[in-house]
PDB file of N, CA and C in Angstrom:
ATOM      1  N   UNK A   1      17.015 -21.724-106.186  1.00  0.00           N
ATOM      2  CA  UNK A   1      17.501 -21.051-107.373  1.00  0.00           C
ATOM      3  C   UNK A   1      18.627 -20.117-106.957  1.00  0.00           C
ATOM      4  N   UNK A   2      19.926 -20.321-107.788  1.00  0.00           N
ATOM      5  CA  UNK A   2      21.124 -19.171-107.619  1.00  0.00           C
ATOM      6  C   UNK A   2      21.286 -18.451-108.844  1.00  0.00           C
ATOM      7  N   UNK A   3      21.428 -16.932-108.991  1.00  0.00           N
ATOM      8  CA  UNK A   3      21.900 -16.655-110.578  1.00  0.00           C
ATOM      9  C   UNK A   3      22.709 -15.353-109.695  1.00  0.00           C
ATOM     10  N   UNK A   4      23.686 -15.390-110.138  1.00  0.00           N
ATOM     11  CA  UNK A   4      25.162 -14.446-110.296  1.00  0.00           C
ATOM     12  C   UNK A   4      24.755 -13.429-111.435  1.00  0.00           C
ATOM     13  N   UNK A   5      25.151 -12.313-111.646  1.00  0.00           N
ATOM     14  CA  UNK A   5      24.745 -11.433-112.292  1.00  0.00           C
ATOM     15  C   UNK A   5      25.481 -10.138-111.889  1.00  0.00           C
ATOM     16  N   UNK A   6      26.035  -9.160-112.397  1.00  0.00           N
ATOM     17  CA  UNK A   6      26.686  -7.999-112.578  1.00  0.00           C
ATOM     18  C   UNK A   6      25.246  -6.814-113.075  1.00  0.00           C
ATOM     19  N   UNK A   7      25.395  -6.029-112.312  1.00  0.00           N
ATOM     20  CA  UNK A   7      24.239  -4.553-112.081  1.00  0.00           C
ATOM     21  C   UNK A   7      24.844  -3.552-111.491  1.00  0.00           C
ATOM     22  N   UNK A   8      24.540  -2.289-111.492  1.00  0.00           N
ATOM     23  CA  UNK A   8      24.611  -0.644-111.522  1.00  0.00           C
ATOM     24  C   UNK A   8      23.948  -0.430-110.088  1.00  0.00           C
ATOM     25  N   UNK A   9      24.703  -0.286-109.028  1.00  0.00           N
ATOM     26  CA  UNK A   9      23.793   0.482-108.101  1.00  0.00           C
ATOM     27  C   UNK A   9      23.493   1.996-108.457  1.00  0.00           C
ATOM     28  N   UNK A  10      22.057   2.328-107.964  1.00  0.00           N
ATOM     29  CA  UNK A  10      21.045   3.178-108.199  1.00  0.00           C
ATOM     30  C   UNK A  10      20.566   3.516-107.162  1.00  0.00           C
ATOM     31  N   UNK A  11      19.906   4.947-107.034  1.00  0.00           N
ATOM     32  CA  UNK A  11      19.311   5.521-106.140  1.00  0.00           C
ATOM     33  C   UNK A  11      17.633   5.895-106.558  1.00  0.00           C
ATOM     34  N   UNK A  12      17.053   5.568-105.481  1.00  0.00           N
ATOM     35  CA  UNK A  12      15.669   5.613-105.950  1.00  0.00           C
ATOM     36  C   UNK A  12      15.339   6.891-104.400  1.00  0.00           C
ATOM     37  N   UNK A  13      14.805   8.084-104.915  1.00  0.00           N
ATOM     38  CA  UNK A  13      14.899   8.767-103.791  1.00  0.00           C
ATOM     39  C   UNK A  13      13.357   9.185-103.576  1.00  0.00           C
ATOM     40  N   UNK A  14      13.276   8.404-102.500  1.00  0.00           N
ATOM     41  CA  UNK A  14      11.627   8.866-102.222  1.00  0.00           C
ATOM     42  C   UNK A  14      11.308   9.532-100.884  1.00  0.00           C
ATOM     43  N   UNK A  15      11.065   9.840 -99.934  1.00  0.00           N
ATOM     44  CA  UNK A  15      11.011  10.382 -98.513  1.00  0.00           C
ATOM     45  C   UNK A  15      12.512   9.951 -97.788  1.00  0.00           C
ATOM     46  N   UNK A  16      12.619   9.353 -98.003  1.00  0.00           N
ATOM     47  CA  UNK A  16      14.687   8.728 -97.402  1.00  0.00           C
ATOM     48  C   UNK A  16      15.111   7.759 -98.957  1.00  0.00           C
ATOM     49  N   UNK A  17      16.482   7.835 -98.715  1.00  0.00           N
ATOM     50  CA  UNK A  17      16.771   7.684-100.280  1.00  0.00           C
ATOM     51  C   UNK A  17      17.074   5.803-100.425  1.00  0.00           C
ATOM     52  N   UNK A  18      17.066   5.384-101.365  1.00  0.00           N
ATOM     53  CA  UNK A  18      16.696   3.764-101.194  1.00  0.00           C
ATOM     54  C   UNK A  18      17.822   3.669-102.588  1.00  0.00           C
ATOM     55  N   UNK A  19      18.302   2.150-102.445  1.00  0.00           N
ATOM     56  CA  UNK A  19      19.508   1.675-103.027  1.00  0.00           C
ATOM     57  C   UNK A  19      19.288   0.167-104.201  1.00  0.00           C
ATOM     58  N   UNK A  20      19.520   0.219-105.336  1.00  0.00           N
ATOM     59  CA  UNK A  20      18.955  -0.881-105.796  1.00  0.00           C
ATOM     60  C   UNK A  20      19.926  -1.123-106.846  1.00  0.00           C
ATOM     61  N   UNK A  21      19.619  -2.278-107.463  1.00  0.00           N
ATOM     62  CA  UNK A  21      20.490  -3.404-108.758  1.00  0.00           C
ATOM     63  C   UNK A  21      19.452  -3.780-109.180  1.00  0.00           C
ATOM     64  N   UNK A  22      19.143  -3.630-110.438  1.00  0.00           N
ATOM     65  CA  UNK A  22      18.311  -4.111-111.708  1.00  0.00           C
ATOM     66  C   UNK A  22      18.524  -5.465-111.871  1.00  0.00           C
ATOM     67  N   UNK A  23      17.803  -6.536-111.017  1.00  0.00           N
ATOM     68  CA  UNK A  23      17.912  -7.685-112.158  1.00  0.00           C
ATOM     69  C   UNK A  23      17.899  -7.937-114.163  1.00  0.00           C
ATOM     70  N   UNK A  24      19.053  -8.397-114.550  1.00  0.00           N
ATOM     71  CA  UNK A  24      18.978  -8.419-115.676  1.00  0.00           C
ATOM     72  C   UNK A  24      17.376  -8.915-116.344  1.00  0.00           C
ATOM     73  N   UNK A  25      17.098  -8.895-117.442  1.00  0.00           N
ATOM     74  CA  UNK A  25      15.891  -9.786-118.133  1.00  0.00           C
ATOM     75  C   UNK A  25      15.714 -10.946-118.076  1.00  0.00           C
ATOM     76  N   UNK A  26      16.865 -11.347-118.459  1.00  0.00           N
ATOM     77  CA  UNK A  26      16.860 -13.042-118.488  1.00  0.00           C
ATOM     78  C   UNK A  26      16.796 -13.987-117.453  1.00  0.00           C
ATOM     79  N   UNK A  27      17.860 -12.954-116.358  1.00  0.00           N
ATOM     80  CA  UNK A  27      17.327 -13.833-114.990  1.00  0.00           C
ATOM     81  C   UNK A  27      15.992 -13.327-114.428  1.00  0.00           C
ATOM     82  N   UNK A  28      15.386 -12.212-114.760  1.00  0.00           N
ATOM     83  CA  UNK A  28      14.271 -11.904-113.987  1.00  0.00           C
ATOM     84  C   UNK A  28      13.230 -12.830-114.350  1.00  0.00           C
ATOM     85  N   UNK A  29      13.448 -13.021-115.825  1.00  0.00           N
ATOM     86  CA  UNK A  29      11.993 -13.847-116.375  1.00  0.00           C
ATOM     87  C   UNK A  29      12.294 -15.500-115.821  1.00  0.00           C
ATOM     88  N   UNK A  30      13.492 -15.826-115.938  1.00  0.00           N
ATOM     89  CA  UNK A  30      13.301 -17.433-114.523  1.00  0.00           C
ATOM     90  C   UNK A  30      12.898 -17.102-113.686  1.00  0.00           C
ATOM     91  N   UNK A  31      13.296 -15.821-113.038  1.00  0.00           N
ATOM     92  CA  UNK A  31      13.048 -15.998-111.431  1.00  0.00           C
ATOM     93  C   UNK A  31      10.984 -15.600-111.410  1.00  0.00           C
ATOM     94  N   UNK A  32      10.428 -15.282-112.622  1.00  0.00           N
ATOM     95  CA  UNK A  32       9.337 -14.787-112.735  1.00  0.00           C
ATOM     96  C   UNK A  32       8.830 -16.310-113.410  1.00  0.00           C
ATOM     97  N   UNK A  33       9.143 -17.736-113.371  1.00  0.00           N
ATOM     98  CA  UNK A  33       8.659 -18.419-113.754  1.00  0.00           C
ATOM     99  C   UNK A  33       8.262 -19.310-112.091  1.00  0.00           C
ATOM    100  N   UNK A  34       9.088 -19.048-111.336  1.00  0.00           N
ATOM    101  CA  UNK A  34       8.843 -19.583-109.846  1.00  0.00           C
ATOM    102  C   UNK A  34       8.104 -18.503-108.707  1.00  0.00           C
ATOM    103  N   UNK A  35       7.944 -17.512-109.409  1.00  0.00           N
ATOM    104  CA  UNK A  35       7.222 -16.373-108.594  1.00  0.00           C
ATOM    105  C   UNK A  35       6.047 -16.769-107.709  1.00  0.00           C
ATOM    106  N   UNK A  36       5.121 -17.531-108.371  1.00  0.00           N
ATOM    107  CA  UNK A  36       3.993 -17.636-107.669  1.00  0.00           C
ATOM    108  C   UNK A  36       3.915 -18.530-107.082  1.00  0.00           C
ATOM    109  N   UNK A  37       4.986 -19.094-106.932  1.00  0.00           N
ATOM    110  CA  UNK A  37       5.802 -20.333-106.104  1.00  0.00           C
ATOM    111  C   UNK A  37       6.098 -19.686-104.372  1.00  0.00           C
ATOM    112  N   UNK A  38       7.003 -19.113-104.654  1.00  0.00           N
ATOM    113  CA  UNK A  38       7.696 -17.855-103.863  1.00  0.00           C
ATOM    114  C   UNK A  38       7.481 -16.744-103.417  1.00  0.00           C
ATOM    115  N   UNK A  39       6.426 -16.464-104.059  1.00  0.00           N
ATOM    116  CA  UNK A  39       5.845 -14.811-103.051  1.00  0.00           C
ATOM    117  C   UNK A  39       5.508 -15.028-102.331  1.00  0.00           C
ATOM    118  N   UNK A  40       5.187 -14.138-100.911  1.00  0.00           N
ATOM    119  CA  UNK A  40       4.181 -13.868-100.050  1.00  0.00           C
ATOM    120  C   UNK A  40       3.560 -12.638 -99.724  1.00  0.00           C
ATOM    121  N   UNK A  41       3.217 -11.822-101.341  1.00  0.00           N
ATOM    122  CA  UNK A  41       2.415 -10.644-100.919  1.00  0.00           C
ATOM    123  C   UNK A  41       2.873  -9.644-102.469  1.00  0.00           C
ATOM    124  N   UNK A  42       1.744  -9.171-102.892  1.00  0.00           N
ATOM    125  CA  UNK A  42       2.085  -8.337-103.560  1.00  0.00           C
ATOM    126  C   UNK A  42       3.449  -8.636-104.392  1.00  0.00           C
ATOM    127  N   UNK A  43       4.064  -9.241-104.933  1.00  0.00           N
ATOM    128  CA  UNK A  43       4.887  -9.773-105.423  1.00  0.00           C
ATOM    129  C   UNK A  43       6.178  -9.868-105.372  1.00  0.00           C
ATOM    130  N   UNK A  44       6.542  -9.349-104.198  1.00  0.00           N
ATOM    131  CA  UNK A  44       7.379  -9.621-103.914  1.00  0.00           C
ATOM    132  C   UNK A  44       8.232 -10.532-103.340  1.00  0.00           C
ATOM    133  N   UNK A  45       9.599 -11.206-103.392  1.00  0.00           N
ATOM    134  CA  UNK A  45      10.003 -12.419-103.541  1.00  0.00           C
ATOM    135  C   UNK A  45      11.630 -12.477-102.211  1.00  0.00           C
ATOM    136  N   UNK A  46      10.886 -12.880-101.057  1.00  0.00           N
ATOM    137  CA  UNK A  46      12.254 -13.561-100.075  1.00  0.00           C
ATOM    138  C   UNK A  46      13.882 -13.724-100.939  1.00  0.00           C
ATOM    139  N   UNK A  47      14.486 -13.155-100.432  1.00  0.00           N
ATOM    140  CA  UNK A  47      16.262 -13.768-101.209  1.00  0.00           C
ATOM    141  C   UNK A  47      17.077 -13.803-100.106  1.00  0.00           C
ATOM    142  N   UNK A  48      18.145 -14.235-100.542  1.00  0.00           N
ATOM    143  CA  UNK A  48      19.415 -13.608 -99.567  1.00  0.00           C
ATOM    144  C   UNK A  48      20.488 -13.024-100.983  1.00  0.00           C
ATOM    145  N   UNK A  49      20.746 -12.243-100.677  1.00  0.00           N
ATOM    146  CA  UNK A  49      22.024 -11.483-101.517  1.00  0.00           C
ATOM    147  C   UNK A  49      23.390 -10.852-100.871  1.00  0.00           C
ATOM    148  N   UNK A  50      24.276 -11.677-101.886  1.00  0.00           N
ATOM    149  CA  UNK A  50      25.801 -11.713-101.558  1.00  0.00           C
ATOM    150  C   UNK A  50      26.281 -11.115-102.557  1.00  0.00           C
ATOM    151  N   UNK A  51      27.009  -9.369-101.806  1.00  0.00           N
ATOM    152  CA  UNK A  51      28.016  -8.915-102.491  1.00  0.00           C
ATOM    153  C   UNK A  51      29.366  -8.595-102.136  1.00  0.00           C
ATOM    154  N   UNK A  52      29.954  -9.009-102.619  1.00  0.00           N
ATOM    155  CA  UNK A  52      31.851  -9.364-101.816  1.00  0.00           C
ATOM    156  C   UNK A  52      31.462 -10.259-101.205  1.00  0.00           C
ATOM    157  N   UNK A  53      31.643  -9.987 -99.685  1.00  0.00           N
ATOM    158  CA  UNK A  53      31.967 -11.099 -98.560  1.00  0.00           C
ATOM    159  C   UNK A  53      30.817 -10.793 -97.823  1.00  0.00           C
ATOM    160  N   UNK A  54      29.541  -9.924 -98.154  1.00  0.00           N
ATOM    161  CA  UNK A  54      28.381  -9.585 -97.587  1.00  0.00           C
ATOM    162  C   UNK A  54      27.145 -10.158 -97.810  1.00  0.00           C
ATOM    163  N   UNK A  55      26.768 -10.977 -96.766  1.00  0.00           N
ATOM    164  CA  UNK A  55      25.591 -11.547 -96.880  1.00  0.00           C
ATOM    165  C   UNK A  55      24.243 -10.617 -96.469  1.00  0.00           C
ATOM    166  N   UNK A  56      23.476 -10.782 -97.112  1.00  0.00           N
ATOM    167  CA  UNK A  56      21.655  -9.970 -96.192  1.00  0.00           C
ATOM    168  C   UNK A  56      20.564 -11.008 -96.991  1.00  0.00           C
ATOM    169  N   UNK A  57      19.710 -10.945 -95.579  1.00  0.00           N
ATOM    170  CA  UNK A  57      17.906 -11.329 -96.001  1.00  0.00           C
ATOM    171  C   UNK A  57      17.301 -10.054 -96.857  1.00  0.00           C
ATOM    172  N   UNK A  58      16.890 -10.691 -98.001  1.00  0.00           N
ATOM    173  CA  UNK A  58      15.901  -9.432 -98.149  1.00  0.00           C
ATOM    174  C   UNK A  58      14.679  -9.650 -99.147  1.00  0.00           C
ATOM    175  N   UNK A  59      14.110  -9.158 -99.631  1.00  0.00           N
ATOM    176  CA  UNK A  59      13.081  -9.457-100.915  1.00  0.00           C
ATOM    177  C   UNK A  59      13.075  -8.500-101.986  1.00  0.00           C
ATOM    178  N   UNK A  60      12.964  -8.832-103.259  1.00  0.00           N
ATOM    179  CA  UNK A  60      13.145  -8.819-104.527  1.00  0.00           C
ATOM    180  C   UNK A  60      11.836  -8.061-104.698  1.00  0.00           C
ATOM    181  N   UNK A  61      11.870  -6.772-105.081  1.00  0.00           N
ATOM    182  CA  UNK A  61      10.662  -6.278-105.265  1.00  0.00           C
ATOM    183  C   UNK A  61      10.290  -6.081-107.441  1.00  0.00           C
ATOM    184  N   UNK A  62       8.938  -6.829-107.569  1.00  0.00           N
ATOM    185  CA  UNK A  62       8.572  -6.259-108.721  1.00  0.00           C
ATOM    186  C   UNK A  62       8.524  -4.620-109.502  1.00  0.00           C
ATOM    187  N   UNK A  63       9.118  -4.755-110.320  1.00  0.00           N
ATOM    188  CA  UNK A  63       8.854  -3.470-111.100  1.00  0.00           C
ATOM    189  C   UNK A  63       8.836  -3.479-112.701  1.00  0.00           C
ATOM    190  N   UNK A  64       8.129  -2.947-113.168  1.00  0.00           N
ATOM    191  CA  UNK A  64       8.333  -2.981-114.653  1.00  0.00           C
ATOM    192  C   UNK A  64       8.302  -4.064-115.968  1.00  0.00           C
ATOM    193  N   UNK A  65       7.593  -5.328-115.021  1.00  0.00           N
ATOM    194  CA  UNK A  65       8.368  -6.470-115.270  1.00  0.00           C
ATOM    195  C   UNK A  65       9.019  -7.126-115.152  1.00  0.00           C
ATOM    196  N   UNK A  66      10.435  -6.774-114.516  1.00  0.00           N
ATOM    197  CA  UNK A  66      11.272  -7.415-113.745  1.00  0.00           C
ATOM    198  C   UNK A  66      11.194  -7.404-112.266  1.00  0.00           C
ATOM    199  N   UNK A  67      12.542  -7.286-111.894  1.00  0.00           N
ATOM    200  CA  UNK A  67      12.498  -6.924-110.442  1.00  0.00           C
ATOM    201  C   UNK A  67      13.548  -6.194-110.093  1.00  0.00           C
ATOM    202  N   UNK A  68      13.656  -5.637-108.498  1.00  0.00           N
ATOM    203  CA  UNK A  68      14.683  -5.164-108.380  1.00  0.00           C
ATOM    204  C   UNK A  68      15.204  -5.840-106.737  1.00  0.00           C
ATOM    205  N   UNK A  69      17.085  -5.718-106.368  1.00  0.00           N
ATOM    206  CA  UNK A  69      17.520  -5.856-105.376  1.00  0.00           C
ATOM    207  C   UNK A  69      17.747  -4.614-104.648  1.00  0.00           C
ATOM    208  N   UNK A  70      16.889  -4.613-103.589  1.00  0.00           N
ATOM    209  CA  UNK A  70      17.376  -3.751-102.112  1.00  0.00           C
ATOM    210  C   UNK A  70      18.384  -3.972-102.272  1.00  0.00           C
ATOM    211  N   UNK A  71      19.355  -2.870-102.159  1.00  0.00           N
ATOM    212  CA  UNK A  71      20.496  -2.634-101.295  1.00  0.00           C
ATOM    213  C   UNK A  71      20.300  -2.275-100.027  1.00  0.00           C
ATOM    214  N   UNK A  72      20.546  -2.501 -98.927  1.00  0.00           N
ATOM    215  CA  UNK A  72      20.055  -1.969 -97.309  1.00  0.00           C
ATOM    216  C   UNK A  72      21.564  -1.521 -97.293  1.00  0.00           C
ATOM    217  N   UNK A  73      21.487  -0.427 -96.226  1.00  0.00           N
ATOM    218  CA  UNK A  73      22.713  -0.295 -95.549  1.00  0.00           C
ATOM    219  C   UNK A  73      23.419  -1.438 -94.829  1.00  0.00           C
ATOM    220  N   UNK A  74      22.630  -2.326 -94.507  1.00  0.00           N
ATOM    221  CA  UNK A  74      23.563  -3.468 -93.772  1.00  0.00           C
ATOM    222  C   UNK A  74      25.028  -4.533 -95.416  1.00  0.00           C
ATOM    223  N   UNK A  75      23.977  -3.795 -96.491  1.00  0.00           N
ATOM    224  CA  UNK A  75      24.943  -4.917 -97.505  1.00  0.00           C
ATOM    225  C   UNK A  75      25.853  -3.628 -98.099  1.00  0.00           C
ATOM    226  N   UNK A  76      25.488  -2.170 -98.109  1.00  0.00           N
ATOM    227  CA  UNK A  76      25.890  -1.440 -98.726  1.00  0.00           C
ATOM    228  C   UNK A  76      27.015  -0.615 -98.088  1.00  0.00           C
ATOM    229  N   UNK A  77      26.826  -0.075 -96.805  1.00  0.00           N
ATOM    230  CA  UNK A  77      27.897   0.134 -95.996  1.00  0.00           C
ATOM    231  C   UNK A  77      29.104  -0.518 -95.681  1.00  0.00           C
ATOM    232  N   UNK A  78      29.177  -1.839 -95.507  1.00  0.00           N
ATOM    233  CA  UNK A  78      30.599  -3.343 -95.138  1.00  0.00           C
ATOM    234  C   UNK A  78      31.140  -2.576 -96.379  1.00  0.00           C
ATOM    235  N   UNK A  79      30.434  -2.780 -98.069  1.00  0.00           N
ATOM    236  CA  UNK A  79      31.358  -3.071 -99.300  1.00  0.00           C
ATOM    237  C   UNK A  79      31.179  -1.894 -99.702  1.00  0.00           C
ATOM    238  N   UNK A  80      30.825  -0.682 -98.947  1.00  0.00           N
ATOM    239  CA  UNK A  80      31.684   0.718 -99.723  1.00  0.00           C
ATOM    240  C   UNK A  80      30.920   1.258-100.869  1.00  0.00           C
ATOM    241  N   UNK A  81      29.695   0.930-101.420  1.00  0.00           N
ATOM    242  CA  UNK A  81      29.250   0.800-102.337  1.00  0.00           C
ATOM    243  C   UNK A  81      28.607   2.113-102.833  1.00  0.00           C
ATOM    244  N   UNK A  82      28.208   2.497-103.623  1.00  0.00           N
ATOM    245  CA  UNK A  82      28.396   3.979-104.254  1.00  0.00           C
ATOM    246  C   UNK A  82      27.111   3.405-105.500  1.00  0.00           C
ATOM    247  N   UNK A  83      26.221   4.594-105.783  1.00  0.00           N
ATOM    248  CA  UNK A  83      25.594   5.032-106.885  1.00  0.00           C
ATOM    249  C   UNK A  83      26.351   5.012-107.884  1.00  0.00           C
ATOM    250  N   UNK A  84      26.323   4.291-108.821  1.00  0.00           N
ATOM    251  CA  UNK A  84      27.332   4.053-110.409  1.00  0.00           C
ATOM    252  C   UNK A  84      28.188   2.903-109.909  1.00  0.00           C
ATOM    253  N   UNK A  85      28.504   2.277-108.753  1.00  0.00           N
ATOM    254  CA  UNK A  85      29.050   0.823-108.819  1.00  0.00           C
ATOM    255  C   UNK A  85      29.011  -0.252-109.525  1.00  0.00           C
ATOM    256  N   UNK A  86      29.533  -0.655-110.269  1.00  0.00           N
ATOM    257  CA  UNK A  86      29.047  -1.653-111.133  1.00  0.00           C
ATOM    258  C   UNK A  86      29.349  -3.058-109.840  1.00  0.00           C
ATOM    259  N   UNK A  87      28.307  -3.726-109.627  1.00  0.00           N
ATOM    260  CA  UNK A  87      28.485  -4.525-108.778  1.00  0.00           C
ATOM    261  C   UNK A  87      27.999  -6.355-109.211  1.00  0.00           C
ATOM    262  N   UNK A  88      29.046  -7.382-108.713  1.00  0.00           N
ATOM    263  CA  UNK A  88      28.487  -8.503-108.589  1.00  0.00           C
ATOM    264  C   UNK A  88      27.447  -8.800-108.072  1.00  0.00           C
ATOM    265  N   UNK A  89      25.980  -9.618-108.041  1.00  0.00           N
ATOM    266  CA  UNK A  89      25.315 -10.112-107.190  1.00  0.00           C
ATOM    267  C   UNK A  89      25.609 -11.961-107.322  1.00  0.00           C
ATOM    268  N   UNK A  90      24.913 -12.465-106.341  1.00  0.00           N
ATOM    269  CA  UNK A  90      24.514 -13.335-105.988  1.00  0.00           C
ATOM    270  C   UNK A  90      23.307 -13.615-105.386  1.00  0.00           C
ATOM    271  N   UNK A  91      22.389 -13.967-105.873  1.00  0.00           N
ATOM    272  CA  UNK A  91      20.774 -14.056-105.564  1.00  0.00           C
ATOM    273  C   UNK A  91      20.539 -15.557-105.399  1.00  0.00           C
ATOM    274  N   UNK A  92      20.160 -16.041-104.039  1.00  0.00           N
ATOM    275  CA  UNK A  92      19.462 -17.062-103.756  1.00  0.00           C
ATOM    276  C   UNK A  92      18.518 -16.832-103.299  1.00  0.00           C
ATOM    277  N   UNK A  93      16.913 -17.556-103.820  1.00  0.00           N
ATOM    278  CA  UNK A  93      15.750 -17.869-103.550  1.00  0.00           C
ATOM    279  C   UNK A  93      15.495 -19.119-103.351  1.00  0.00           C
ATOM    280  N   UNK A  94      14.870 -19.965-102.621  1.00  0.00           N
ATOM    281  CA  UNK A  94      14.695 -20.966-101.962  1.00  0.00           C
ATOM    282  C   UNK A  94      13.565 -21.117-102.599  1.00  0.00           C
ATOM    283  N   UNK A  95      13.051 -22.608-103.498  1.00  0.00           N
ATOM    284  CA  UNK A  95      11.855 -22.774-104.152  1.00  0.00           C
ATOM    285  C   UNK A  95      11.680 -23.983-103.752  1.00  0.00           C
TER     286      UNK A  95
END
């Protein structure tokens, strides 16, 4: 599964501060139709995510119903990326 999608980086600040993109609804609820396909734990879901020219491994964590994308410093540092970025993704999950 690939879905392209435009999201808001965000700061989630808990003991060290953590970086994320809201999967939209519409792609969350496909990607929540292969979920139990694709997890391995607590629901969270293996990806790779490409923003600019930046590739990373990472997993798609549940929240709220949807899900959300880690930003790590390895994808967020290369592309400069800032709290209020409006940013492209690219989400591949392997089903």
């Amino acid at each position: 599964m690939r879905l392209t999608f435009e999201g808001t980086v965000f700061e989630w600040r808990g003991p060290a501060p953590y970086y994320f993109v809201r999967v939209p609804d519409d792609d969350a609820a496909r990607i929540g139709e292969v979920a139990s396909m694709v997890t391995y734990g607590w629901g969270v879901i293996p990806c790779t995510v490409t923003i600019g020219s930046t590739t990373v491994t990472t997993s798609l964590f549940p929240k709220d119903g949807g899900y959300l994308v880690p930003i790590k410093n390895a994808l967020r540092l290369p592309e400069k990326l800032l709290v209020g970025d409006i940013v492209e993704v690219t989400l591949s999950i392997a089903v």
